[in-house]
Protein backbone atom coordinates (compact mmCIF):
# COMPACT_ATOMS: atom_id res chain seq x y z
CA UNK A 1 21.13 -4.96 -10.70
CA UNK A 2 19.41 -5.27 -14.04
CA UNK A 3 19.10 -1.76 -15.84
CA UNK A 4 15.36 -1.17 -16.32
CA UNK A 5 15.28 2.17 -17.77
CA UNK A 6 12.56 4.49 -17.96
CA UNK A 7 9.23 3.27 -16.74
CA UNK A 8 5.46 3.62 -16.21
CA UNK A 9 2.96 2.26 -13.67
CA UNK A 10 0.45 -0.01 -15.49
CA UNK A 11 -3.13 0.35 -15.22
CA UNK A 12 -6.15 -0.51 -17.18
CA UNK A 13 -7.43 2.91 -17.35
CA UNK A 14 -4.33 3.52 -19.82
CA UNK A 15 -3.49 0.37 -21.23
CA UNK A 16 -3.85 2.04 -24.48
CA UNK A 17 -1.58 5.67 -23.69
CA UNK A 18 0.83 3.09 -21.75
CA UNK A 19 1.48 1.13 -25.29
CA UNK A 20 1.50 4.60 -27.46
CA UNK A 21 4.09 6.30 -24.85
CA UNK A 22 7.66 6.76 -27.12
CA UNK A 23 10.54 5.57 -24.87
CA UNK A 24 8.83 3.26 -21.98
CA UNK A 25 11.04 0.67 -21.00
CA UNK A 26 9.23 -1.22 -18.54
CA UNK A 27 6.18 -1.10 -16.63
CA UNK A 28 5.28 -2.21 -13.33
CA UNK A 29 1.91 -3.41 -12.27
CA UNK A 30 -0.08 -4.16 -9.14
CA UNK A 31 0.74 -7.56 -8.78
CA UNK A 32 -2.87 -8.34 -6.47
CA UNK A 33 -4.78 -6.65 -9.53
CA UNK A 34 -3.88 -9.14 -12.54
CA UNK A 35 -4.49 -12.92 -12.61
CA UNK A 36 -1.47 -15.30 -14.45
CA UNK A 37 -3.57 -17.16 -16.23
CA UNK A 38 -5.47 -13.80 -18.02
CA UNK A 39 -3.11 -11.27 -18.26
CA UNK A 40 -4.37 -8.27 -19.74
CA UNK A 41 -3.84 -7.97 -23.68
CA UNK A 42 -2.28 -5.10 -23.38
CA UNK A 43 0.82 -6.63 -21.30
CA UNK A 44 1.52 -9.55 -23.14
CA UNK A 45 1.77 -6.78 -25.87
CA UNK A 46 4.34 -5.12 -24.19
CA UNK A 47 5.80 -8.35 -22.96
CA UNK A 48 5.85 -9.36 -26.87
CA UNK A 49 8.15 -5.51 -27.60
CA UNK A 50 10.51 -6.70 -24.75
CA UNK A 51 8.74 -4.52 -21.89
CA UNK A 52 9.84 -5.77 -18.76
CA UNK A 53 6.83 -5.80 -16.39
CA UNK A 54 7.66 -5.95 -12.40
CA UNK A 55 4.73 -7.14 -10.65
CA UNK A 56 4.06 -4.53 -7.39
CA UNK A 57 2.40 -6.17 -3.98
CA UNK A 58 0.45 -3.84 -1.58
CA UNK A 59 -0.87 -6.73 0.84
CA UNK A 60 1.89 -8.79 2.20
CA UNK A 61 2.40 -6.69 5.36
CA UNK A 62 5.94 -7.32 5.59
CA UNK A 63 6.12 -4.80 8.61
CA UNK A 64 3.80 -6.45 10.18
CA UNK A 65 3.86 -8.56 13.60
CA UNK A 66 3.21 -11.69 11.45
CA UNK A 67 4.51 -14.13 9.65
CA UNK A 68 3.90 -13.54 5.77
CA UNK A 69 0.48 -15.47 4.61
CA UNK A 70 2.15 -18.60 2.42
CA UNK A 71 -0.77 -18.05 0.15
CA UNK A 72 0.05 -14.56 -0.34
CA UNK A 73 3.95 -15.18 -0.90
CA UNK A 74 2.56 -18.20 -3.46
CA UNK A 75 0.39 -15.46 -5.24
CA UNK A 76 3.20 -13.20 -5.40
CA UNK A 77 5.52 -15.92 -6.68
CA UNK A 78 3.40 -16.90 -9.13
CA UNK A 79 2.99 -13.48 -10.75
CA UNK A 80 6.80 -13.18 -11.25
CA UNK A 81 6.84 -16.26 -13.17
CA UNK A 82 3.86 -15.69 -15.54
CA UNK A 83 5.44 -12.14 -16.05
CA UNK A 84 8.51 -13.19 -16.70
CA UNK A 85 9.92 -10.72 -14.09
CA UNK A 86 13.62 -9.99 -13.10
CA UNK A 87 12.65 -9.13 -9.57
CA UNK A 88 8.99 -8.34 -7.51
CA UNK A 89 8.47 -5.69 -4.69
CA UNK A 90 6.08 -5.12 -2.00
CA UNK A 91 6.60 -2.42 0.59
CA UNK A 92 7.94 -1.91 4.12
CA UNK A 93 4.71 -1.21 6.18
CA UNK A 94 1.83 -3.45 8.07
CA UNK A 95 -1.76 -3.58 6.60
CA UNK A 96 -3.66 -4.78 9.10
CA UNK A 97 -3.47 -6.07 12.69
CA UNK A 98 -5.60 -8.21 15.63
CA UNK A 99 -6.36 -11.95 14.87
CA UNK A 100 -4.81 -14.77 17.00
CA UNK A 101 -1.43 -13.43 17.91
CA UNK A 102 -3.32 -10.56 20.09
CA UNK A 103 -6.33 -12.41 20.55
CA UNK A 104 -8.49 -9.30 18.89
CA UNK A 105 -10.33 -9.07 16.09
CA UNK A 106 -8.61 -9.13 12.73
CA UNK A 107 -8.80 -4.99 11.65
CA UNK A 108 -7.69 -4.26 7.47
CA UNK A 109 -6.29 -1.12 6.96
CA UNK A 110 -6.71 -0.84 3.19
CA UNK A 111 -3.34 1.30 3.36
CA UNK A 112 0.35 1.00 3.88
CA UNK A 113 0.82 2.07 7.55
CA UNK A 114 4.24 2.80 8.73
CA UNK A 115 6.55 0.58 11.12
CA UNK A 116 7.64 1.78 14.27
CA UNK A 117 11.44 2.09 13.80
CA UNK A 118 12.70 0.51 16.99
CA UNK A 119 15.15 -2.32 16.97
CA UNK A 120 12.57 -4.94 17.70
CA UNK A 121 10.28 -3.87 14.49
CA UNK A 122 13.35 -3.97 12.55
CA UNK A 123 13.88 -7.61 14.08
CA UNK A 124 10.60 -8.73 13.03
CA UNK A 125 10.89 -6.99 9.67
CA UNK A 126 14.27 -8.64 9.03
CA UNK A 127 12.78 -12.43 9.60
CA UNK A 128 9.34 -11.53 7.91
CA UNK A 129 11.58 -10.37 4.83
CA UNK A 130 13.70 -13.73 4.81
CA UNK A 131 10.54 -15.89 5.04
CA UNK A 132 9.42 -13.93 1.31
CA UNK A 133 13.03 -14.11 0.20
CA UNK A 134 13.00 -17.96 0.74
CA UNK A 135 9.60 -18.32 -0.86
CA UNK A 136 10.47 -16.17 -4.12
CA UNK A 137 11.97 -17.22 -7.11
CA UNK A 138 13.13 -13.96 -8.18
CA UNK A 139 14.82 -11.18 -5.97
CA UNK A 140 12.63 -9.09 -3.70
CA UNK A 141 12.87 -5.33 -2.95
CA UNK A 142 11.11 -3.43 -0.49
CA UNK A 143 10.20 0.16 -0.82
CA UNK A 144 9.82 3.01 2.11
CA UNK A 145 6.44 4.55 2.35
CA UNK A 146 5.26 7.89 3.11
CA UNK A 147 3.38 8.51 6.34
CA UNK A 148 0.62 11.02 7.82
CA UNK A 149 2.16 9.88 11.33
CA UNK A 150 5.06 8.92 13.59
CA UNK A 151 5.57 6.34 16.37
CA UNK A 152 6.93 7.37 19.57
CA UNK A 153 9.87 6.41 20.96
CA UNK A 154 11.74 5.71 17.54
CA UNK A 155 14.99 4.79 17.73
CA UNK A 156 16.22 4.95 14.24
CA UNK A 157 16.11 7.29 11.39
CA UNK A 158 14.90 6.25 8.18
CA UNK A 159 18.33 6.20 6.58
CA UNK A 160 19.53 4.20 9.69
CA UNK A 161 16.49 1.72 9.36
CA UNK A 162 16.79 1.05 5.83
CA UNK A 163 20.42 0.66 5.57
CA UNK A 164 20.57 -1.83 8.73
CA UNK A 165 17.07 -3.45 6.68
CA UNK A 166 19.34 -3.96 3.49
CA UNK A 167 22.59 -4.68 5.29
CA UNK A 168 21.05 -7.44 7.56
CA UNK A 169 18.76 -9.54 5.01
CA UNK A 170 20.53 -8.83 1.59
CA UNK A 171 17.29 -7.11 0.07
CA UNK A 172 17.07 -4.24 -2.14
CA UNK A 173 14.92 -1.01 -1.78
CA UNK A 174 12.73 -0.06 -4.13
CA UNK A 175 13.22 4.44 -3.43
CA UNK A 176 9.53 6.69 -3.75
CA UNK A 177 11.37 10.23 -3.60
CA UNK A 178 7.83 11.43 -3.42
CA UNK A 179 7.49 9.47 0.15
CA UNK A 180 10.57 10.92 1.18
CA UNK A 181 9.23 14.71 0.22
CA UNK A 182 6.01 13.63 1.85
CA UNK A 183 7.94 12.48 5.13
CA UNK A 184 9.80 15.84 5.04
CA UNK A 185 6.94 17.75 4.80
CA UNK A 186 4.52 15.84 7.30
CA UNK A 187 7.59 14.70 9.77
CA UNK A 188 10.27 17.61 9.07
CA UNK A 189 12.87 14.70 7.98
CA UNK A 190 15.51 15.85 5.45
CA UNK A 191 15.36 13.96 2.29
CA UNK A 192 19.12 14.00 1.58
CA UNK A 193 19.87 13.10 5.41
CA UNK A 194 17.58 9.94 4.28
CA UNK A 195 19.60 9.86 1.21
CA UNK A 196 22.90 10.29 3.37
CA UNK A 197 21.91 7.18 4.82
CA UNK A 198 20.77 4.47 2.63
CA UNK A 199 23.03 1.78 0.81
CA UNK A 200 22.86 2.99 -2.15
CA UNK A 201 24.43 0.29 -3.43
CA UNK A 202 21.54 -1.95 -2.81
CA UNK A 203 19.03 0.36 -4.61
CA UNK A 204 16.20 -1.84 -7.44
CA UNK A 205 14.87 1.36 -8.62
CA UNK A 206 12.99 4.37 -7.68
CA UNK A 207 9.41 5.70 -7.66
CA UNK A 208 8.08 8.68 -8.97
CA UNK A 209 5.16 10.51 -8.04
CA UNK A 210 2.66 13.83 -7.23
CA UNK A 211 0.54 14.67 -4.59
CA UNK A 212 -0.78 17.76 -2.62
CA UNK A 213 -0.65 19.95 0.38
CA UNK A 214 -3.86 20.61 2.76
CA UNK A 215 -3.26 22.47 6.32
CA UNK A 216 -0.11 21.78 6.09
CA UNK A 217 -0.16 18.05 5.73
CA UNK A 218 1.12 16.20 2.04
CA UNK A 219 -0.68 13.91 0.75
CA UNK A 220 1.08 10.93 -1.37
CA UNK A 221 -2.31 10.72 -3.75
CA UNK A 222 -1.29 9.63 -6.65
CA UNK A 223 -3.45 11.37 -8.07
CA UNK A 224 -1.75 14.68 -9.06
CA UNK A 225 1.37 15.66 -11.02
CA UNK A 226 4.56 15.12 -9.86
CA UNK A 227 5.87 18.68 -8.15
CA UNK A 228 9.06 20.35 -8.25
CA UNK A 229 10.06 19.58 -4.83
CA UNK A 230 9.79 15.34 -5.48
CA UNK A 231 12.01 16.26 -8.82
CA UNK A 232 14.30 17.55 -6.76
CA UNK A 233 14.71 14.58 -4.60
CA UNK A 234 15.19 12.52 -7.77
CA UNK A 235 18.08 15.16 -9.07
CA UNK A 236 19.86 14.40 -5.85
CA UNK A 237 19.57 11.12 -5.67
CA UNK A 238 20.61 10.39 -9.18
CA UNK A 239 23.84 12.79 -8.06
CA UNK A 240 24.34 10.17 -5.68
CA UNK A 241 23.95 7.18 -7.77
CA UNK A 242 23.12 6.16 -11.26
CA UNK A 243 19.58 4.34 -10.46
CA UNK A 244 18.85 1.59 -12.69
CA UNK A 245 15.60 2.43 -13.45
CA UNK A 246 12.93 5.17 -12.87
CA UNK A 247 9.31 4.82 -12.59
CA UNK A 248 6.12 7.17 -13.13
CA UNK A 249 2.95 6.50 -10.04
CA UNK A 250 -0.21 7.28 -11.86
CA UNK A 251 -3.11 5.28 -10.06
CA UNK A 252 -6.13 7.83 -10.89
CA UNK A 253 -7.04 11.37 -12.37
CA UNK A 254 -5.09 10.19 -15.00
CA UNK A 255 -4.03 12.79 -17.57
CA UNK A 256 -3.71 12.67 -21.14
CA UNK A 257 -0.95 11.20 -22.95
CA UNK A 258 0.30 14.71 -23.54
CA UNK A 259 0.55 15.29 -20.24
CA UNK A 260 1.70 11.89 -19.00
CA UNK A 261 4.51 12.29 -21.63
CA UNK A 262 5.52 15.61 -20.52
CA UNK A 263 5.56 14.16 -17.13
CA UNK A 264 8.06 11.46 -18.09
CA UNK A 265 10.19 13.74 -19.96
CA UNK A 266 10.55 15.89 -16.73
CA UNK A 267 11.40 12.96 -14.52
CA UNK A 268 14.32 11.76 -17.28
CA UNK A 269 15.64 15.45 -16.74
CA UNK A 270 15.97 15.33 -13.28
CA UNK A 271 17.82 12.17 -13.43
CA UNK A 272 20.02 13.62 -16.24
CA UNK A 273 20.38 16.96 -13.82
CA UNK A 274 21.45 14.61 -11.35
CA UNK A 275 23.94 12.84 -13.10
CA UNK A 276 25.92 15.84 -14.58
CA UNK A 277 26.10 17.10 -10.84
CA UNK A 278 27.66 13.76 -9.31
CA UNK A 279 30.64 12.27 -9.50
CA UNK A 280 30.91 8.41 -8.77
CA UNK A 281 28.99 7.01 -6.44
CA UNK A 282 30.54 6.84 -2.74
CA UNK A 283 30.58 3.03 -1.88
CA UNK A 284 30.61 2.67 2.14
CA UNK A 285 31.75 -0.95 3.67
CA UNK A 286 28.72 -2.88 4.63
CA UNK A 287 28.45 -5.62 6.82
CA UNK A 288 27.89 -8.89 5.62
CA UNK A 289 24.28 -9.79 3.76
CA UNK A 290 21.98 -12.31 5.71
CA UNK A 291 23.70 -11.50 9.61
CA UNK A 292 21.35 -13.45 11.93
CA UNK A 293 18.18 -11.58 13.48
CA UNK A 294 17.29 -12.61 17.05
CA UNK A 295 16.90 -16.37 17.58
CA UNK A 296 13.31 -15.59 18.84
CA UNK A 297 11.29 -12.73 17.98
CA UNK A 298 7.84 -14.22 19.56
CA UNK A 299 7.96 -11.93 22.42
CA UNK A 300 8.60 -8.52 20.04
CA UNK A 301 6.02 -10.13 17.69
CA UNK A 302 3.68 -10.33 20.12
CA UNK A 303 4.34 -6.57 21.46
CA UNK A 304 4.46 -5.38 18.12
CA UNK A 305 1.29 -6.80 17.27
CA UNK A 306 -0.50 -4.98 20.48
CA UNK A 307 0.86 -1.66 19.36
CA UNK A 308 -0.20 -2.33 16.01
CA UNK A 309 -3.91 -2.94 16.60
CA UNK A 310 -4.11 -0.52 19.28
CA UNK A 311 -2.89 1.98 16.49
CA UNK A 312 -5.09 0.62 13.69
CA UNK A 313 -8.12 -0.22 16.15
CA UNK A 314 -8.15 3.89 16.56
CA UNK A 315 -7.81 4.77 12.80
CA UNK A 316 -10.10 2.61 12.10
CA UNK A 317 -12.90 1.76 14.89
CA UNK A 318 -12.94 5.45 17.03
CA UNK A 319 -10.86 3.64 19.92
CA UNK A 320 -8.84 5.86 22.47
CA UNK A 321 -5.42 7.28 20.38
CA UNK A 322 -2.73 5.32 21.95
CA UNK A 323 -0.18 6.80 23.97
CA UNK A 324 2.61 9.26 22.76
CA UNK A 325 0.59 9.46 19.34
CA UNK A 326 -0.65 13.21 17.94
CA UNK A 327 -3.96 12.88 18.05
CA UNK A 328 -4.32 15.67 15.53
CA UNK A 329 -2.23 13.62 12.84
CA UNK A 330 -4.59 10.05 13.93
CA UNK A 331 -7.70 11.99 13.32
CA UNK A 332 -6.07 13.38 9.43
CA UNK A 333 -4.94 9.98 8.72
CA UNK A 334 -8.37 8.08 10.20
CA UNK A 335 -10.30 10.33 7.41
CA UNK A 336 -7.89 9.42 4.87
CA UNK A 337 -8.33 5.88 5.32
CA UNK A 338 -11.74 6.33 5.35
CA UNK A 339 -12.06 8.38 1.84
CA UNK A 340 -9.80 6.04 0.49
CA UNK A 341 -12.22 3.42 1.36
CA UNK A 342 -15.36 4.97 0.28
CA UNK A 343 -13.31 5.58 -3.18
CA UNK A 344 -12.17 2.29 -3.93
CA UNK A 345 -15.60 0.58 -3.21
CA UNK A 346 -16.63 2.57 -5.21
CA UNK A 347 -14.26 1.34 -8.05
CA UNK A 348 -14.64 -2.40 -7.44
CA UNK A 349 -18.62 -2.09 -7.02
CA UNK A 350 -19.22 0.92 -9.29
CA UNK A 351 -23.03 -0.27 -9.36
CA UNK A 352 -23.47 1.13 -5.85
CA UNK A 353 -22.46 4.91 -6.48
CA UNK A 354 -24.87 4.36 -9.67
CA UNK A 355 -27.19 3.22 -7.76
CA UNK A 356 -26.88 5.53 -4.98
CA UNK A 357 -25.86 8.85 -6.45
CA UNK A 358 -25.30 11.75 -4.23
CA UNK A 359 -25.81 9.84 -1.31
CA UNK A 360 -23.16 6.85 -1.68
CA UNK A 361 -20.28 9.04 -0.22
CA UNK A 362 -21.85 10.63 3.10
CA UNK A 363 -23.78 7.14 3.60
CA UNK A 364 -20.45 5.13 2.95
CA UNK A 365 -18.36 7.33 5.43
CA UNK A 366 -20.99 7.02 8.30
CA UNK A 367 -20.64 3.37 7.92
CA UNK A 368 -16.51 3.21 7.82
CA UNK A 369 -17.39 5.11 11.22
CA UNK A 370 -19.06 2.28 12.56
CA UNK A 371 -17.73 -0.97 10.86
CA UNK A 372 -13.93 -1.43 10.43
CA UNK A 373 -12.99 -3.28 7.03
CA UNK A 374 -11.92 -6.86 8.09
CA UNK A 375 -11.51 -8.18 4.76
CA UNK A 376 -10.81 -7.44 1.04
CA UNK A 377 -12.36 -4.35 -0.57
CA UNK A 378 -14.85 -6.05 -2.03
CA UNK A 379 -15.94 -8.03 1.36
CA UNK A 380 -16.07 -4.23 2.10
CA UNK A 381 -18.70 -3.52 -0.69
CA UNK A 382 -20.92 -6.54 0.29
CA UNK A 383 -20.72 -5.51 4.09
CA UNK A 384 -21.50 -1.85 3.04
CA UNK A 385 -24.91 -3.63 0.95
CA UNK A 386 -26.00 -5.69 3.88
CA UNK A 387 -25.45 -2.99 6.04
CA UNK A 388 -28.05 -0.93 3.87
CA UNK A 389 -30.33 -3.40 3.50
CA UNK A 390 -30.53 -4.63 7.06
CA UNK A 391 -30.59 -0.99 8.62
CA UNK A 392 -33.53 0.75 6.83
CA UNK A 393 -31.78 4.14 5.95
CA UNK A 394 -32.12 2.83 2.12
CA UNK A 395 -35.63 4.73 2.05
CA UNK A 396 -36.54 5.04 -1.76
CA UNK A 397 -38.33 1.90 -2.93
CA UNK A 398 -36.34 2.04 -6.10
CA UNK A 399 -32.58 2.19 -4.47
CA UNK A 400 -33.45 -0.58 -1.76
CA UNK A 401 -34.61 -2.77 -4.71
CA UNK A 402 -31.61 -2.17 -7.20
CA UNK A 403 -29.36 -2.71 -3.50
CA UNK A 404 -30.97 -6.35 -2.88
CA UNK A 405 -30.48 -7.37 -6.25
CA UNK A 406 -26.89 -6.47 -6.73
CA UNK A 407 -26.24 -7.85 -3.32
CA UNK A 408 -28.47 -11.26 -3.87
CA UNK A 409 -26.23 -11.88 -7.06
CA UNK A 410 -23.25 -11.63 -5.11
CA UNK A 411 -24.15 -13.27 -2.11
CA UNK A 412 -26.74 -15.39 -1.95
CA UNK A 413 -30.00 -14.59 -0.07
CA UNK A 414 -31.10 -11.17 1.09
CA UNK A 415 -29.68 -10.81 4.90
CA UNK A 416 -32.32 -10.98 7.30
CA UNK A 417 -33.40 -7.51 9.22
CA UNK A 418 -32.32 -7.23 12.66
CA UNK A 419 -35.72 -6.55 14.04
CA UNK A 420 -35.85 -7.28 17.85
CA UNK A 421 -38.85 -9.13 17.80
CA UNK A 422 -36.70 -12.03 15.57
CA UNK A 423 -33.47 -11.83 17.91
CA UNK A 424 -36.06 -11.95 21.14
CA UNK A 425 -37.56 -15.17 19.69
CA UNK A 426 -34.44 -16.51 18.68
CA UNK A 427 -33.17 -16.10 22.30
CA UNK A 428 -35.95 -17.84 23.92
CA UNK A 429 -35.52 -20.69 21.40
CA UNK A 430 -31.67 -21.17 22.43
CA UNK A 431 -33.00 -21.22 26.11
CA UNK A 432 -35.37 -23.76 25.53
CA UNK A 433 -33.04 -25.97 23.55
CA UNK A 434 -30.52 -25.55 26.51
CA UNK A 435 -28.12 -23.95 24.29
């Protein structure tokens, strides 16, 4: 694997600190936020120094139930190439659920949710990951995510389900040691048993990253600085194995470039820690790369896909918790997703908070109550508009108007309100017309 050296996530909000930061090898960016042909200034900066920039996917879904979207493995594909990049990763985890396969409605998470790891998950993840494999023109790695919850009836640790992942498709893992302190915390799983586990051998790079602690529950924010405990993890994996390169998670809160710095200078000491406590990495036999998943995986897709929505339908729609779940954890997670939400409409239509103030964020969450996301964050913002508009709680005169007009500019004409005098009428009209 190509040694990538000492990294940082790239985001707009420090495009500048990013290029000022002494010893940044690479960078790695979120491959669904830049376009190929208008790449940020800033990265064909870097790109002109001889930064290597990885392009990061968060909406393939390779976990799951199915098939990857061609369109999304042809976006992906075509970000490596304008980038120039040596490899591209996305992560092992579904993102939404529903559609035709389980004849429900299509549900978007707007988060990485974890696989069940069973053997027919890991059958389905296996020929999801060869379909992007085939359609890439650069290697693919896949990293583990953290998770607020566990599936019942697992059958395979994560150490077992990533090294049977890697050994059966050839792909390489992209490590977050801060999902691995966050699954030890919120599922009592033993970072170095996961450690223990994995093929080493097979390992792109690793992630770096901080988070906190609320009743007893960690939360991967990426939002906080990176804690002891995560540096830890690093120090004993890089006693395990020299990793070829290590990267910094910063998506907001972002510090100064003091602190970011300072932060970067801790993570190269864990890996040096590491290193000075290992000897050479232990090399176990693995079974041959690209051994043949089962010849028909309709009937697990299609099982896997009920789970999956029955899951996400009660995250995200207030449906009955699904069997063997703790309903505790669903109800944590559910209001995760949901803050998440509110905060990253906020980002992409920053007008409506403006607009809004004080009451965007109570009047956003009672929505997400009410109206799963079914489509893009921004689809999200539009929904959340019409919603306003069409409902009446948008009571000052002012608000409503600055609400039509950013939602007329974005989509066309002002959505009709709901009164029941106009669907009564339009009822009898279909009934006359015999339709």
């Amino acid at each position: 694997m190509e040694k990538l050296g000492t990294g940082i996530g790239w985001r707009p909000e420090i495009a500048d600190v990013v290029e000022g930061l002494p010893g940044i090898d690479w960078v790695e960016v979120v491959a669904e936020n830049v376009c190929p042909g208008h790449l940020p200034a800033s990265l064909l900066r870097l790109r002109e120094r001889g930064v290597t920039v990885v392009p990061h996917g968060v909406s393939l879904g390779l976990g799951g139930a199915e098939r990857p979207d061609p369109a999304r493995l042809a976006a992906l594909a075509e970000r490596a190439e304008a980038l120039g990049s040596p490899l591209v990763t996305e992560h092992i985890a579904f993102v939404r659920a529903g559609g035709p396969l389980t004849a429900s409605p299509r549900l978007e998470a707007g988060h990485l949710l974890p696989v069940p790891r069973t053997r027919e998950a890991l059958d389905v993840l296996c020929e999801n990951i060869r379909i992007a494999q085939d359609a890439l023109p650069v290697p693919l790695a896949v990293e583990n995510i953290a998770a607020l919850l566990a599936w019942p009836g697992e059958e395979l640790t994560e150490g077992q389900f990533l090294y049977e992942l890697a050994d059966r498709t050839g792909v390489r893992l992209l490590i977050d040691v801060a999902n691995l302190h966050t699954n030890h915390v919120n599922q009592g799983e033993d970072p170095a048993e996961a450690l223990a586990g994995l093929p080493l051998e097979a390992l792109a790079y690793v992630h770096v990253a901080g988070g906190f602690e609320r009743d007893g529950v960690w939360h991967d924010s990426h939002a906080h600085p990176v804690p002891q405990p995560v540096l830890d993890v690093l120090t004993d994996l890089a006693a395990r194995v020299a990793p070829p390169g290590v990267l910094l998670e910063r998506d907001e809160d972002f510090p100064g470039a003091a602190e970011l710095a300072g932060e970067l200078t801790a993570i190269r000491e864990a890996v040096e820690k590491g290193r000075a406590q290992g000897g050479a990495p232990v090399r176990r036999a693995r079974g041959a790369g690209g051994a043949p998943v089962a010849s028909d995986t309709g009937p697990a897709r299609l099982r896997l896909g009920l789970a999956q929505a029955a899951l996400l339908s009660a995250l995200v729609a207030g449906t009955p918790a699904p069997e063997g779940f703790d309903r505790g954890r669903l109800a944590v997670q559910a209001r995760a997703l949901a803050a998440k939400r509110a905060g990253v409409v906020a980002k992409v239509a920053p007008e409506l908070p403006e607009i809004l103030g004080a009451a965007y964020r109570p009047a956003f969450l009672a929505y997400a109550q009410r109206h799963p996301m079914s489509g893009g964050y921004r689809r999200d913002a539009l929904d959340f508009a019409g919603h306003l508009l069409r409902s009446g709680e948008l009571r000052e005169a002012a608000a409503r108007r600055e609400v039509r007009r950013w939602w007329r500019e974005r989509s066309g004409p002002v959505p009709p309100a709901r009164r029941p005098a106009v669907r009564l009428a339009r009822a009898a009209r279909r009934v006359v017309l015999g339709r």
